[in-house]
PDB file of N, CA and C in Angstrom:
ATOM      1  N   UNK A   1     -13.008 -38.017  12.843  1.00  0.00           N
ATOM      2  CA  UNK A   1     -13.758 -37.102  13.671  1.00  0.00           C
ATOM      3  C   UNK A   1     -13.715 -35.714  13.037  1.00  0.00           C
ATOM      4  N   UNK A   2     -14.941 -35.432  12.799  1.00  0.00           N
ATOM      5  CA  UNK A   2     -14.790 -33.695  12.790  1.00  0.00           C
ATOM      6  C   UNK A   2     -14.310 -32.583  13.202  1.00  0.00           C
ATOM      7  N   UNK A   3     -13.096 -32.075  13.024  1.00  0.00           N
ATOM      8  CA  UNK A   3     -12.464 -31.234  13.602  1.00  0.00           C
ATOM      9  C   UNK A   3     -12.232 -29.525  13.002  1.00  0.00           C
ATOM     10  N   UNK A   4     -12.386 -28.984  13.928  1.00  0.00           N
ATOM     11  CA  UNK A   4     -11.879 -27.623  13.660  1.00  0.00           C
ATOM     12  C   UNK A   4     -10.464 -27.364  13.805  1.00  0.00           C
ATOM     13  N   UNK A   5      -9.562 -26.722  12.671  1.00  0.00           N
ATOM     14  CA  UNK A   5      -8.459 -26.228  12.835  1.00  0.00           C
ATOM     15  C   UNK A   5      -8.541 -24.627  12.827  1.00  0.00           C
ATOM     16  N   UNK A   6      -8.233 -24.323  14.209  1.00  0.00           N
ATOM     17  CA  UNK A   6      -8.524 -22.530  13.757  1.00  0.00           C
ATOM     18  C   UNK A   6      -6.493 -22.268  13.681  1.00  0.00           C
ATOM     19  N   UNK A   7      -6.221 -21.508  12.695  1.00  0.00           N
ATOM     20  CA  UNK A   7      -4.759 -21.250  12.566  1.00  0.00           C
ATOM     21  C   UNK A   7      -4.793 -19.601  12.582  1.00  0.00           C
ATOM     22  N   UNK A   8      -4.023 -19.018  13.596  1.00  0.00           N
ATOM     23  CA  UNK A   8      -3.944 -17.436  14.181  1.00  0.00           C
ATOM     24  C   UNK A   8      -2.528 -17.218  13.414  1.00  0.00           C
ATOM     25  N   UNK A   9      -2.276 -16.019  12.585  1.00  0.00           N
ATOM     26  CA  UNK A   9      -1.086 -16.268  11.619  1.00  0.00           C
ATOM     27  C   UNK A   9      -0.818 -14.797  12.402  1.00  0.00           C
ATOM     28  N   UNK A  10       0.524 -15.179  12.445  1.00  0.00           N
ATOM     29  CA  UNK A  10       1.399 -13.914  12.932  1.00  0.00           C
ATOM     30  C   UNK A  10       1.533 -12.720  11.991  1.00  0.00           C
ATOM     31  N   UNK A  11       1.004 -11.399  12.319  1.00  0.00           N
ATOM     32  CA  UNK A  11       1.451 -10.395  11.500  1.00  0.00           C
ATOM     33  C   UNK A  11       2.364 -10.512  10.685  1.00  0.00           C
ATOM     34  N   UNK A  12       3.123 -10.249  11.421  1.00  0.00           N
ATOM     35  CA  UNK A  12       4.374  -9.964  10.324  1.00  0.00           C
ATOM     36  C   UNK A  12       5.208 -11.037   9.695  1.00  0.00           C
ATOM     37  N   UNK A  13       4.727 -11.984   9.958  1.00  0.00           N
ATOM     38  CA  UNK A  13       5.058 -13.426   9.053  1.00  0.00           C
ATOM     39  C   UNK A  13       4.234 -13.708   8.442  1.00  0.00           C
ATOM     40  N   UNK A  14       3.164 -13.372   8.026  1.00  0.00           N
ATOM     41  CA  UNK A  14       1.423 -12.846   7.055  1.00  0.00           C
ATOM     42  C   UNK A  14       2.077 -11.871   6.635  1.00  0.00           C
ATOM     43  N   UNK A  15       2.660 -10.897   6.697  1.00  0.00           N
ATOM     44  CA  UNK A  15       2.898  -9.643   5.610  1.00  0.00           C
ATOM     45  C   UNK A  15       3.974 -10.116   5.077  1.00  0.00           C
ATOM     46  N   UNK A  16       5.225 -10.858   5.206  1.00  0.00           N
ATOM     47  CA  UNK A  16       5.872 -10.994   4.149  1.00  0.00           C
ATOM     48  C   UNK A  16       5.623 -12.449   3.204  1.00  0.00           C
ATOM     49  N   UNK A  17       4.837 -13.343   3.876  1.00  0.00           N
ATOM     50  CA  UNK A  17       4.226 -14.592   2.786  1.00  0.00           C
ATOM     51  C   UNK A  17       3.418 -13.744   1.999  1.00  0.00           C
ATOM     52  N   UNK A  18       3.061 -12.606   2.245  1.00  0.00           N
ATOM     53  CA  UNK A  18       1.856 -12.146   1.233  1.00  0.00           C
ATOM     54  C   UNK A  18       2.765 -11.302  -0.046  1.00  0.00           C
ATOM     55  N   UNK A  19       3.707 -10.512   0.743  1.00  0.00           N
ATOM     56  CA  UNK A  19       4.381  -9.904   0.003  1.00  0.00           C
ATOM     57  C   UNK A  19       5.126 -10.991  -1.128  1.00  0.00           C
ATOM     58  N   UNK A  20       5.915 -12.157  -0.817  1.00  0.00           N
ATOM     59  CA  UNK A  20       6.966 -12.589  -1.216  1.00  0.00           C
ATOM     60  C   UNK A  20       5.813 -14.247  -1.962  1.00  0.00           C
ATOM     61  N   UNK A  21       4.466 -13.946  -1.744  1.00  0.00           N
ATOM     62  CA  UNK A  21       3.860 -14.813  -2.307  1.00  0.00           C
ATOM     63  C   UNK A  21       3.322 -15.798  -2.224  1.00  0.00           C
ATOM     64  N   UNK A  22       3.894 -16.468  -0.735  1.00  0.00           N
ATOM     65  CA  UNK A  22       4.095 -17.860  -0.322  1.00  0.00           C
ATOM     66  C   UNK A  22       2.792 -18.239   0.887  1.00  0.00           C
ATOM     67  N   UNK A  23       1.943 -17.137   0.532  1.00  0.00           N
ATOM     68  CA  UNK A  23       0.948 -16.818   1.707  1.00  0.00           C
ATOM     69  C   UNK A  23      -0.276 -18.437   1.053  1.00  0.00           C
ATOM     70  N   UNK A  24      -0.618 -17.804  -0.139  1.00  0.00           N
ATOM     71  CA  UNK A  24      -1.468 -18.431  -0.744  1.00  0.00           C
ATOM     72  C   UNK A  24      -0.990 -20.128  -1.272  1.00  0.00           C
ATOM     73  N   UNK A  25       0.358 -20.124  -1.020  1.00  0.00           N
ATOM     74  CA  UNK A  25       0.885 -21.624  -1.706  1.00  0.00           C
ATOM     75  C   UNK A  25       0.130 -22.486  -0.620  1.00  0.00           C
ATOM     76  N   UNK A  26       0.841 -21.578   0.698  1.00  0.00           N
ATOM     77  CA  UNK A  26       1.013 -22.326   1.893  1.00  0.00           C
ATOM     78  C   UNK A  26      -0.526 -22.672   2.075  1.00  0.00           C
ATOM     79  N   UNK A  27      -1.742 -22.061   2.192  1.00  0.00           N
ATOM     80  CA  UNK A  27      -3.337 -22.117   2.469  1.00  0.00           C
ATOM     81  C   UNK A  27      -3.582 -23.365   1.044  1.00  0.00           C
ATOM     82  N   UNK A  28      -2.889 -23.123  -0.027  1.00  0.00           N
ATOM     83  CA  UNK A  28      -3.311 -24.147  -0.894  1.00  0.00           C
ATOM     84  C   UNK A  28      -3.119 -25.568  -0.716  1.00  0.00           C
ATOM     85  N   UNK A  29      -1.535 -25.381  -0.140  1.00  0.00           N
ATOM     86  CA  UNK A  29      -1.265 -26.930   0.022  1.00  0.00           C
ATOM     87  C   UNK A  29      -1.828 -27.761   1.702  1.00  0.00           C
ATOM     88  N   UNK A  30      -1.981 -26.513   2.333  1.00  0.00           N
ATOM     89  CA  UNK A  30      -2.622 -27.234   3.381  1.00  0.00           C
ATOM     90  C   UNK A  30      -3.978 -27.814   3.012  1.00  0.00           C
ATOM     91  N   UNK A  31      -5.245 -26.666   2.005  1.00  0.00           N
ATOM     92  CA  UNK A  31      -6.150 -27.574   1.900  1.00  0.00           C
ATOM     93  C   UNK A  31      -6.077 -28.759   1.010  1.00  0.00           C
ATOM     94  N   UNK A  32      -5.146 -29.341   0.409  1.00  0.00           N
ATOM     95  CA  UNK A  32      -4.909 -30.162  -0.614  1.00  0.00           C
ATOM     96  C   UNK A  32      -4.444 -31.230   0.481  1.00  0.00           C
ATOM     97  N   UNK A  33      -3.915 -31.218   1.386  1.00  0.00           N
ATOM     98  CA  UNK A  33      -3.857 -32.130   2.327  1.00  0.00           C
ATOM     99  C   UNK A  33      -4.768 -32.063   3.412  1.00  0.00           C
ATOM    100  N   UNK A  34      -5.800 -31.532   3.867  1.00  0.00           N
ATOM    101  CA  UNK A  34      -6.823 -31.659   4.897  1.00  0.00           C
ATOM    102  C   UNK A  34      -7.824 -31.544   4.072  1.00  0.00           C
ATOM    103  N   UNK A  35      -8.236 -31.482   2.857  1.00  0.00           N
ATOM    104  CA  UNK A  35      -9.531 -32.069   2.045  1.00  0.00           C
ATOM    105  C   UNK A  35     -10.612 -31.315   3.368  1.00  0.00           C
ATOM    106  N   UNK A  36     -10.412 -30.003   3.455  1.00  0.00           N
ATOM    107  CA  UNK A  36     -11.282 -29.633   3.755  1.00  0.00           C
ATOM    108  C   UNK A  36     -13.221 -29.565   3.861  1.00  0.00           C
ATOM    109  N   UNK A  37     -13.857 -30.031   4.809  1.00  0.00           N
ATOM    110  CA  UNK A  37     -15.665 -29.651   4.431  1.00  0.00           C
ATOM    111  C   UNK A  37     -15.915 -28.487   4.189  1.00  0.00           C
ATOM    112  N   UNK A  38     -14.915 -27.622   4.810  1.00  0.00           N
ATOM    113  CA  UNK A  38     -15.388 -25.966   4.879  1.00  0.00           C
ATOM    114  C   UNK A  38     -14.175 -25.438   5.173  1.00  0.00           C
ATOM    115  N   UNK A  39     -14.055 -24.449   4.895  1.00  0.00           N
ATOM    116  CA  UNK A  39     -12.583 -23.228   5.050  1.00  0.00           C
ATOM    117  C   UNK A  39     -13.197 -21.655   5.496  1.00  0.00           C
ATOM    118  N   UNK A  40     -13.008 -21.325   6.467  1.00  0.00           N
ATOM    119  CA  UNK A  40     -13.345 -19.580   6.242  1.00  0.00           C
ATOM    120  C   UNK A  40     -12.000 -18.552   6.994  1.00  0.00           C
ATOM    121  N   UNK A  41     -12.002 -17.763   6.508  1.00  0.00           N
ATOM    122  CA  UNK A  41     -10.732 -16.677   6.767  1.00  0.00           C
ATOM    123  C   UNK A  41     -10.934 -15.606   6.682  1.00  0.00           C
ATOM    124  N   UNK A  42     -10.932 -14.703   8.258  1.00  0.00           N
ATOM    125  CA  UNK A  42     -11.337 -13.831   8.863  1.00  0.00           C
ATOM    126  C   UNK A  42     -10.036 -13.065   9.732  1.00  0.00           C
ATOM    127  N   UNK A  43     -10.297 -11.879  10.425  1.00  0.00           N
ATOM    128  CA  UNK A  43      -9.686 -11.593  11.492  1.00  0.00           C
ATOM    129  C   UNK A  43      -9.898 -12.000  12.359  1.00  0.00           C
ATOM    130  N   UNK A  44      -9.484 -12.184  13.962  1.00  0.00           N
ATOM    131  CA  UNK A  44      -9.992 -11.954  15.073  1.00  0.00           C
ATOM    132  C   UNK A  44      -8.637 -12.175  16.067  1.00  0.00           C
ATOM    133  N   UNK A  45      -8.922 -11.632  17.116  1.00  0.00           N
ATOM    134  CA  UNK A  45      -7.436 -10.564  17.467  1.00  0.00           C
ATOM    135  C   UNK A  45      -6.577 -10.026  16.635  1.00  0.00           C
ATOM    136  N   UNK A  46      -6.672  -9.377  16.321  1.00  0.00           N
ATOM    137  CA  UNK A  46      -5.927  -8.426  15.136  1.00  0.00           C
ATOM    138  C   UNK A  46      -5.250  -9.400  14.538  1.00  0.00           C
ATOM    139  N   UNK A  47      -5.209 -10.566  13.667  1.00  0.00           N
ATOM    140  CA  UNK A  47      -4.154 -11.511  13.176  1.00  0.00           C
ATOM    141  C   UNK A  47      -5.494 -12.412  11.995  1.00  0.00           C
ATOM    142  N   UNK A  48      -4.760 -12.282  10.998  1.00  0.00           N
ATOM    143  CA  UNK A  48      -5.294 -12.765   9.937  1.00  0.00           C
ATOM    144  C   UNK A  48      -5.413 -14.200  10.186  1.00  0.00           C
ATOM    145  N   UNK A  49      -7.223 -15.338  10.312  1.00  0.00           N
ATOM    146  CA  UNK A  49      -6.951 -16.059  11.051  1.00  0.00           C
ATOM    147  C   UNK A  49      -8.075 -16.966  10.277  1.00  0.00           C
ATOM    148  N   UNK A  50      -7.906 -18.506  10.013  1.00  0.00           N
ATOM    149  CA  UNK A  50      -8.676 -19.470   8.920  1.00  0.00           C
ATOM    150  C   UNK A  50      -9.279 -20.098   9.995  1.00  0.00           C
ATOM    151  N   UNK A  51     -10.213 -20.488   9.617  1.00  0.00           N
ATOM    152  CA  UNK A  51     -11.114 -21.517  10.756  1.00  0.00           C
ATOM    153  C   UNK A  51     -11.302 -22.963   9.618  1.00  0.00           C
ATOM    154  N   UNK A  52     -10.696 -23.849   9.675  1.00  0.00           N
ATOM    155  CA  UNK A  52     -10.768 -24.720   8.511  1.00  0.00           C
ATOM    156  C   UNK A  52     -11.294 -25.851   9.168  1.00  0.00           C
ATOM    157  N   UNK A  53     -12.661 -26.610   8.622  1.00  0.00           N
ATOM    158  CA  UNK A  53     -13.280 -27.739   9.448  1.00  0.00           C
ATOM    159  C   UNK A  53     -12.766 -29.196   8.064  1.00  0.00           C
ATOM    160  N   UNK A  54     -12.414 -30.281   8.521  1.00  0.00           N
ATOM    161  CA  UNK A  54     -12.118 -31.233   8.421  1.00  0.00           C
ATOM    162  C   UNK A  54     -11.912 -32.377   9.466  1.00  0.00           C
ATOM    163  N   UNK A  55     -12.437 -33.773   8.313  1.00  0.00           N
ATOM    164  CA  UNK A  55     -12.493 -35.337   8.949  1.00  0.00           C
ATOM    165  C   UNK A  55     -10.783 -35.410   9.143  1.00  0.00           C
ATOM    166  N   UNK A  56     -10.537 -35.726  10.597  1.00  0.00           N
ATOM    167  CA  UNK A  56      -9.342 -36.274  11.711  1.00  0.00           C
ATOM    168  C   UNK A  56      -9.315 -37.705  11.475  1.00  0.00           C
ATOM    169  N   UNK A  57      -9.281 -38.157  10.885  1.00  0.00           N
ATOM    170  CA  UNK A  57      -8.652 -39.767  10.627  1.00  0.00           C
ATOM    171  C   UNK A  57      -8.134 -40.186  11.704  1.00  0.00           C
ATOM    172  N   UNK A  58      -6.617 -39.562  11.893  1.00  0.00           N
ATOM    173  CA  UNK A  58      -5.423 -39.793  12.359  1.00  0.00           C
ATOM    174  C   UNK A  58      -4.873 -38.863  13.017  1.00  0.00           C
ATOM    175  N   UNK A  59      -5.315 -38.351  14.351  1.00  0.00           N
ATOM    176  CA  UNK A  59      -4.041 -37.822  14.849  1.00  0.00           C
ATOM    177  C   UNK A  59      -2.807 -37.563  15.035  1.00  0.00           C
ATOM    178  N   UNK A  60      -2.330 -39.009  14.668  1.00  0.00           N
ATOM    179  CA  UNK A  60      -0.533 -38.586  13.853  1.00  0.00           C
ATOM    180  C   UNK A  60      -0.586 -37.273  12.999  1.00  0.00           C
ATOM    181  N   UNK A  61      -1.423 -37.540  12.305  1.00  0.00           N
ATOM    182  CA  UNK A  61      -1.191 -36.198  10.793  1.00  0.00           C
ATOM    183  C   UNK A  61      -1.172 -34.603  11.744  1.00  0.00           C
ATOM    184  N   UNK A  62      -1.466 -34.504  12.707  1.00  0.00           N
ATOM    185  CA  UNK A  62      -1.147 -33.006  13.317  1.00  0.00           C
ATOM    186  C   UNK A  62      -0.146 -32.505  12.992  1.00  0.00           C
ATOM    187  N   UNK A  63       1.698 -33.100  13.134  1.00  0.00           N
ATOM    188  CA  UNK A  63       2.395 -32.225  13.313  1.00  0.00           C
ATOM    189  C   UNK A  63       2.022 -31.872  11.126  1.00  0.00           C
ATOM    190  N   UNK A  64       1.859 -32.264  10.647  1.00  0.00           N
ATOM    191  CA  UNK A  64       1.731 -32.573   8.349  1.00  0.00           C
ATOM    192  C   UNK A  64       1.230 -31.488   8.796  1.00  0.00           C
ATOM    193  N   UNK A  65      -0.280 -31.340   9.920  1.00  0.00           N
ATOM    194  CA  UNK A  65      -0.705 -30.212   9.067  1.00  0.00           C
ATOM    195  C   UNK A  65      -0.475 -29.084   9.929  1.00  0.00           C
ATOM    196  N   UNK A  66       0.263 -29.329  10.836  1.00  0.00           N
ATOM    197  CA  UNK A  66      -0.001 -28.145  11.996  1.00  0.00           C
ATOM    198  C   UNK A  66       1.654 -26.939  11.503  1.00  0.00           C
ATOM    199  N   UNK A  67       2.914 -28.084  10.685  1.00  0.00           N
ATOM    200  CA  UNK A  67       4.371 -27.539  10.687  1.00  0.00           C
ATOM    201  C   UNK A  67       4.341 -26.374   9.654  1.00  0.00           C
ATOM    202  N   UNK A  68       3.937 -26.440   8.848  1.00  0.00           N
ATOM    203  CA  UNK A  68       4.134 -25.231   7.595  1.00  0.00           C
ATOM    204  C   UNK A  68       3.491 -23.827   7.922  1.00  0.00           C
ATOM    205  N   UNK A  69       2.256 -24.292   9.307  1.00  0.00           N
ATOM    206  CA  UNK A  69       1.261 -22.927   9.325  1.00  0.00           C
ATOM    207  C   UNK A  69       2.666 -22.557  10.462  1.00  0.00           C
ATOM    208  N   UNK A  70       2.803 -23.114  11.199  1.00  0.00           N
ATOM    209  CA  UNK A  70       4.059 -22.820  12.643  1.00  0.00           C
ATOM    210  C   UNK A  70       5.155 -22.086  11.583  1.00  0.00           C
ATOM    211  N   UNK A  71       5.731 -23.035  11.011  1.00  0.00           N
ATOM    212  CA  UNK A  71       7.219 -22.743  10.348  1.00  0.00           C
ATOM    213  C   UNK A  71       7.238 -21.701   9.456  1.00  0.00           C
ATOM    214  N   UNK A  72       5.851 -21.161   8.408  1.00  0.00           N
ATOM    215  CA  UNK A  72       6.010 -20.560   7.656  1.00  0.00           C
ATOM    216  C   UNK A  72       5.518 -19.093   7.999  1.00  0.00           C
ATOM    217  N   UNK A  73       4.170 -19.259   8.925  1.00  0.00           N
ATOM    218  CA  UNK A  73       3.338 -18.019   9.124  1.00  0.00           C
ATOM    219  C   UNK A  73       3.789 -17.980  10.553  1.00  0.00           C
ATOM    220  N   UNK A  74       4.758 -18.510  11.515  1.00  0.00           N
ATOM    221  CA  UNK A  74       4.356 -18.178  13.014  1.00  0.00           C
ATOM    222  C   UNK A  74       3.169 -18.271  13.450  1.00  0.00           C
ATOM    223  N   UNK A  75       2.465 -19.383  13.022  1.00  0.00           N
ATOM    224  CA  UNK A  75       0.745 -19.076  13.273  1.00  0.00           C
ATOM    225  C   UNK A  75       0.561 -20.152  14.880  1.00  0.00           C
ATOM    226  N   UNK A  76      -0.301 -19.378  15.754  1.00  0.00           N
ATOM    227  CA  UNK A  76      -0.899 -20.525  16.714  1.00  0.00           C
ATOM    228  C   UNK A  76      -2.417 -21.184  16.089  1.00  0.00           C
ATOM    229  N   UNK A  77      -1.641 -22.463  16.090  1.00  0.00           N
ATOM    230  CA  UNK A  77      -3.000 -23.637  16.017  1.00  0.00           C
ATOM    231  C   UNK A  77      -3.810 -24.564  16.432  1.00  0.00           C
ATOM    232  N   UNK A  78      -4.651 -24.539  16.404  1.00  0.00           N
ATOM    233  CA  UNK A  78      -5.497 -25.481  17.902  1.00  0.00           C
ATOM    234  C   UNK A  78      -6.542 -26.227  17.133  1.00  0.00           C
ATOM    235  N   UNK A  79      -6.483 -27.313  17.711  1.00  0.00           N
ATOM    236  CA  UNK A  79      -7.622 -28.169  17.237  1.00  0.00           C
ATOM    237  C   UNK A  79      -8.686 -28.446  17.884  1.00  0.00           C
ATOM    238  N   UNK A  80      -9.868 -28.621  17.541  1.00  0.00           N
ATOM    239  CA  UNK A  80     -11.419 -28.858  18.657  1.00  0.00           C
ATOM    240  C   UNK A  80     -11.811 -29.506  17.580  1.00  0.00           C
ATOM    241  N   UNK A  81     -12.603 -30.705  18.892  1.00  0.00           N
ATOM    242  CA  UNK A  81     -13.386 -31.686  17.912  1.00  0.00           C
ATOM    243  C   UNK A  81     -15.261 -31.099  17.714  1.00  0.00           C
ATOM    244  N   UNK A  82     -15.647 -31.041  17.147  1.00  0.00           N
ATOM    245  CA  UNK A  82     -16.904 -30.207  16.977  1.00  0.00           C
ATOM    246  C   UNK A  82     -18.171 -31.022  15.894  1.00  0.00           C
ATOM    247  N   UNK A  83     -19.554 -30.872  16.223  1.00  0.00           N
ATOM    248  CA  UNK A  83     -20.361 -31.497  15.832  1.00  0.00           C
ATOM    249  C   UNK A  83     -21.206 -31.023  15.027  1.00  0.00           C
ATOM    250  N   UNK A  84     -21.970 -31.183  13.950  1.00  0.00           N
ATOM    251  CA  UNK A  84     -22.530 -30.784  13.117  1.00  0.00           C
ATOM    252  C   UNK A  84     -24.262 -31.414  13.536  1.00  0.00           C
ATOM    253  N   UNK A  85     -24.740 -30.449  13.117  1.00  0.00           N
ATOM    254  CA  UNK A  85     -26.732 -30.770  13.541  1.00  0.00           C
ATOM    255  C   UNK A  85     -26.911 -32.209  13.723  1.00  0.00           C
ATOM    256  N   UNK A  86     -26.647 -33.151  13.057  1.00  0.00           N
ATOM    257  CA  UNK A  86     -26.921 -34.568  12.949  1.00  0.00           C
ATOM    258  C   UNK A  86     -25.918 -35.134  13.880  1.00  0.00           C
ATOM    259  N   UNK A  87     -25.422 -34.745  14.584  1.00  0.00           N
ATOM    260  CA  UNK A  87     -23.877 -35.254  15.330  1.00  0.00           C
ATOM    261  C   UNK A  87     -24.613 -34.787  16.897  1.00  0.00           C
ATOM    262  N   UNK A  88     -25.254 -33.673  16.755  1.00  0.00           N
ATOM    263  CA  UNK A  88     -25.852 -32.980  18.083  1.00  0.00           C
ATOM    264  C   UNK A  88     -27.024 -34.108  18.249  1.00  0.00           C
ATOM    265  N   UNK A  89     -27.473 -34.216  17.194  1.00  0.00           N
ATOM    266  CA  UNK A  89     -29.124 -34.999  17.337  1.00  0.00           C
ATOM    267  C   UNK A  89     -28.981 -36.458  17.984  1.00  0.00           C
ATOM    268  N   UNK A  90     -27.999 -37.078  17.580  1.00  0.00           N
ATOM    269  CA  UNK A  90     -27.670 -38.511  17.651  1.00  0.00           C
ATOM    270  C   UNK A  90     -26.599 -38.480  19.090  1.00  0.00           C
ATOM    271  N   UNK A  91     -25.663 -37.769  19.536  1.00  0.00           N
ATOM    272  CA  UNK A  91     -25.448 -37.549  20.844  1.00  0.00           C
ATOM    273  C   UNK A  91     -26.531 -37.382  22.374  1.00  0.00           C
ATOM    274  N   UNK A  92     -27.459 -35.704  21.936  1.00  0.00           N
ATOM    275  CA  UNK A  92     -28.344 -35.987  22.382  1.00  0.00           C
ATOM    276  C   UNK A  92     -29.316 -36.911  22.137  1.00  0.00           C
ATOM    277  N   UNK A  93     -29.560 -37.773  21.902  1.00  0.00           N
ATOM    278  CA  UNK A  93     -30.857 -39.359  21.138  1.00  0.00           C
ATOM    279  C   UNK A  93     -30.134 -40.290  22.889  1.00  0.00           C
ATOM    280  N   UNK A  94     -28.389 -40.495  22.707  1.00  0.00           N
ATOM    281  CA  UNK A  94     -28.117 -41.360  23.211  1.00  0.00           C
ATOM    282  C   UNK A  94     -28.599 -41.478  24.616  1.00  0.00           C
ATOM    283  N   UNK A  95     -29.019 -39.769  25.013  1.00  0.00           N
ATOM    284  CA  UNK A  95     -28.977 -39.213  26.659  1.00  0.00           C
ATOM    285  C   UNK A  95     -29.841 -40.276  27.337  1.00  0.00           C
ATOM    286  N   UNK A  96     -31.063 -41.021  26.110  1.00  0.00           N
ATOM    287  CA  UNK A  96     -31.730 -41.257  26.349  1.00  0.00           C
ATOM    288  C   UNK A  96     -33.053 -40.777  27.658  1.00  0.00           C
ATOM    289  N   UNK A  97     -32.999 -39.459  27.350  1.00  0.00           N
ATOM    290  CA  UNK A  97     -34.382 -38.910  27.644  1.00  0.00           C
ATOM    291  C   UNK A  97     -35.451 -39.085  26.922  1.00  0.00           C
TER     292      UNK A  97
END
């Protein structure tokens, strides 16, 4: 399933992965394990914050990808399942209107 991972990274656990380096390992190895469709990384509430869309196989894999953004950045992460134009079209098709 198509999912959105939006990950909200804690200030000041974002300023010292950035400082000490480990900012960029950590964003690397997560997309190397969620084989991301799309990645984007923005602010919003003042907290440096990735909106990363990827195929959900397996719900087991949450805590793989959810522990390093928690453990390393203090980040809150949430998942939503979300549809792309052809996903909208074929949902609405089923309404059968």
């Amino acid at each position: 399933m198509r999912t959105l991972l939006k990950v909200e990274m804690d200030t000041e656990k974002a300023n010292d992965a950035i400082k000490n380096g480990t900012l960029q390992k950590t964003v690397e190895a997560a997309m190397e394990a969620l084989h991301p469709e799309a990645a984007y990384f923005t602010a919003q509430n003042g907290c440096r914050t990735a909106f990363i869309f990827f195929d959900m196989t397996d719900s087991s894999n949450m805590p793989k990808f959810s522990e390093p953004f928690f453990l390393e950045l203090g980040a809150k992460v949430s998942y939503t399942p979300v549809m792309d134009r052809d996903d909208l079209r074929k949902g609405l098709s089923a309404l059968g209107r």
